[in-house]
Protein backbone atom coordinates (compact mmCIF):
# COMPACT_ATOMS: atom_id res chain seq x y z
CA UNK A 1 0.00 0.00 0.00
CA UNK A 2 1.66 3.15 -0.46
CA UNK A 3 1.20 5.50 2.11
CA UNK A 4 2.59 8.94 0.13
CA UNK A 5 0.23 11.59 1.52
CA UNK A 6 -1.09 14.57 -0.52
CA UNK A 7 -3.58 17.26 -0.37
CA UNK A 8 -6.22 16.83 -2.65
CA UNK A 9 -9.57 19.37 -3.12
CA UNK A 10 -12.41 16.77 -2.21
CA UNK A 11 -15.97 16.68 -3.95
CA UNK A 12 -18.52 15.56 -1.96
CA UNK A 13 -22.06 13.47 -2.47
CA UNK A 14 -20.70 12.79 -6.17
CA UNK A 15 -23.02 9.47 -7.17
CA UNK A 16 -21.64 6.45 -7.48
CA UNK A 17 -22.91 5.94 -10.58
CA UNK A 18 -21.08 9.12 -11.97
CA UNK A 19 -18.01 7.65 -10.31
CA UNK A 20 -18.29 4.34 -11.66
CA UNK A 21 -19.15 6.12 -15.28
CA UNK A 22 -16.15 8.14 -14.63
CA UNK A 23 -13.77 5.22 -13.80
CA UNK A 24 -15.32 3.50 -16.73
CA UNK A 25 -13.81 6.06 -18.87
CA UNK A 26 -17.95 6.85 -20.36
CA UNK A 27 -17.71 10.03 -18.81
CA UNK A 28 -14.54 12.74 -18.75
CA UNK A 29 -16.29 15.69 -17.38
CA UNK A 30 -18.71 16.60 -14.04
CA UNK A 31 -20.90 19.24 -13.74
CA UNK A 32 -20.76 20.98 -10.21
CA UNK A 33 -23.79 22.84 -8.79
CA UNK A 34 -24.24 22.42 -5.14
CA UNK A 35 -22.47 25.77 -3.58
CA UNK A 36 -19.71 23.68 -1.42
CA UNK A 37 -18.81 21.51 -4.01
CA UNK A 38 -18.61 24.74 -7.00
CA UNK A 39 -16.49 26.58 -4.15
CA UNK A 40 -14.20 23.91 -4.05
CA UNK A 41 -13.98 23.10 -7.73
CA UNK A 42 -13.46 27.26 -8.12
CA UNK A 43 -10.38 26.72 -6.60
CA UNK A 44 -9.00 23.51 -8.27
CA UNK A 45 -6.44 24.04 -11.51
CA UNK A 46 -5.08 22.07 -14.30
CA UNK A 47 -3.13 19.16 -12.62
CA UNK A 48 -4.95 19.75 -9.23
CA UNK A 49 -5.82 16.37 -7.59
CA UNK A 50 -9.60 15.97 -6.64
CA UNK A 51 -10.78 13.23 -4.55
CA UNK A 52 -14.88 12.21 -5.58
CA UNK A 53 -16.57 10.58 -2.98
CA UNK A 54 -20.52 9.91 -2.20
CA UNK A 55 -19.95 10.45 1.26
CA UNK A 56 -21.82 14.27 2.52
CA UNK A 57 -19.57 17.22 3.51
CA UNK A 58 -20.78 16.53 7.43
CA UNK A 59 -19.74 13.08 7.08
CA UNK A 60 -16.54 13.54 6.12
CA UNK A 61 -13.52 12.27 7.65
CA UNK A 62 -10.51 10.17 8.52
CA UNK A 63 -11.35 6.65 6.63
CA UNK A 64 -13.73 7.80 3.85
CA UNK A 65 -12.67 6.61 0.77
CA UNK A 66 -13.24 8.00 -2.77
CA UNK A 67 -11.35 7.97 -6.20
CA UNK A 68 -8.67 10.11 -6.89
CA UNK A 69 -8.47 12.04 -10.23
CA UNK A 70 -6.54 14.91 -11.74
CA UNK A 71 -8.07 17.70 -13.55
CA UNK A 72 -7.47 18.31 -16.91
CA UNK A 73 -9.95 20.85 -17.85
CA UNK A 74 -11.84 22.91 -16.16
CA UNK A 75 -15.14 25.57 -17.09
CA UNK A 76 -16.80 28.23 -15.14
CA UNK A 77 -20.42 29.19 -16.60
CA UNK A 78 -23.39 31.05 -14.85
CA UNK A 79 -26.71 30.68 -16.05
CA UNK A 80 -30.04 32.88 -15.09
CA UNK A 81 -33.19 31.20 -14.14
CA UNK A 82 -36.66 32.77 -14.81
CA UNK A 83 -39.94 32.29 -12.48
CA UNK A 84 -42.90 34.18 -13.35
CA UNK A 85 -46.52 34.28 -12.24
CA UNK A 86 -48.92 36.73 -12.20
CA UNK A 87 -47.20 39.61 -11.68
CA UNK A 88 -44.44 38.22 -10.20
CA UNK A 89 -41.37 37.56 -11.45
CA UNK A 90 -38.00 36.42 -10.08
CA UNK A 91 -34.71 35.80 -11.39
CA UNK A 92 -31.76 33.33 -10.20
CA UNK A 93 -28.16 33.19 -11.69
CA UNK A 94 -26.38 29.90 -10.72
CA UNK A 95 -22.31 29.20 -10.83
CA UNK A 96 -21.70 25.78 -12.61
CA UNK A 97 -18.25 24.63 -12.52
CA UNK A 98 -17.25 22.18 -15.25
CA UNK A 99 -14.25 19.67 -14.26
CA UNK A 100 -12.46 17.40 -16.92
CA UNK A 101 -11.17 14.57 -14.58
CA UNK A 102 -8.44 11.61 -15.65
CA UNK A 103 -9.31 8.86 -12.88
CA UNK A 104 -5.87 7.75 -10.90
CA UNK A 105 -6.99 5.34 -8.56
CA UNK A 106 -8.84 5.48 -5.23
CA UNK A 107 -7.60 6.60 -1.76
CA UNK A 108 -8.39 7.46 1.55
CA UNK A 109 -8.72 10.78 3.59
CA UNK A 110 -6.17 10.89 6.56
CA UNK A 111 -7.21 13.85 7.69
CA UNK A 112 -9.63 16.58 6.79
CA UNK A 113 -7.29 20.16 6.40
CA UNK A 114 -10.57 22.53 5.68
CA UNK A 115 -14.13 22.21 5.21
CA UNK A 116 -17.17 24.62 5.17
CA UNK A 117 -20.75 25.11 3.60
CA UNK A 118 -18.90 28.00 1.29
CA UNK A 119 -15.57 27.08 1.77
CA UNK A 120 -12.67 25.17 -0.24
CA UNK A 121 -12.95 21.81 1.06
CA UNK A 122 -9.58 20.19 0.94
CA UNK A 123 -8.00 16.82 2.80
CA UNK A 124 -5.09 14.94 3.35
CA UNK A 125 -5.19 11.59 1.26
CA UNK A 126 -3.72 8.61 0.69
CA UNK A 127 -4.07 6.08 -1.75
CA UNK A 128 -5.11 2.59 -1.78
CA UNK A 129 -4.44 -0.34 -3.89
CA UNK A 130 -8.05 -1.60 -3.84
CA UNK A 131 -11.45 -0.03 -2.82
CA UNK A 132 -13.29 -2.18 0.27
CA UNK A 133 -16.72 -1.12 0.02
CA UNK A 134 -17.55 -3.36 3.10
């Protein structure tokens, strides 16, 4: 097992069947809407290590596991959402972060460095030669 630590951004409550699509190589991109997980991807570059994992932010911790990736690619759009009736009308804009990910394997968190609701979410990994999903 090696045991080389590194700080990786983590994404949390990622499905597992967009991992497994992911691993699969059927998908190279996420979409990221949910505000902790688009203020965590805001921060990640080209070459920045990600860790997905279905696991919630509050349940995050030493032992969760995910897969570890490296970002390729990433895309920041906003789009504007319309509700009217009657006479009322209302408008929301929404930040969508676009990652391109190349899967690397899957590892564990060690230790949690930051976390927060509108914060960059980031954790001390290591990874592991095979996934126990017992």
């Amino acid at each position: 097992m090696n045991m080389d630590r590194m700080k990786c951004y983590v994404l949390t409550g990622i499905s597992r069947s967009v991992i497994d699509a992911l691993l699969r190589r059927e998908i190279r991109s996420i979409e990221l809407r949910s505000a902790h997980n688009v203020a965590t991807a805001l921060k990640a570059e080209i070459g920045s290590c990600v860790l997905l994992t279905p696991a919630r932010l509050s349940d995050l911790g030493k032992g969760v596991t995910g897969v570890i990736a490296e970002v390729t690619g990433k895309e920041v759009m906003s789009h504007s959402l319309f509700f009217a009736s009657g006479s009322y009308f209302e408008e929301n804009e929404m930040t969508v972060v676009r990652l391109m990910l190349r899967p690397k394997g899957f590892g564990r968190i060690v230790s949690v460095v930051n976390t927060g609701i509108l914060d960059t979410t980031v954790a001390e990994v290591v990874s592991i030669s095979h996934f126990n999903a017992g």
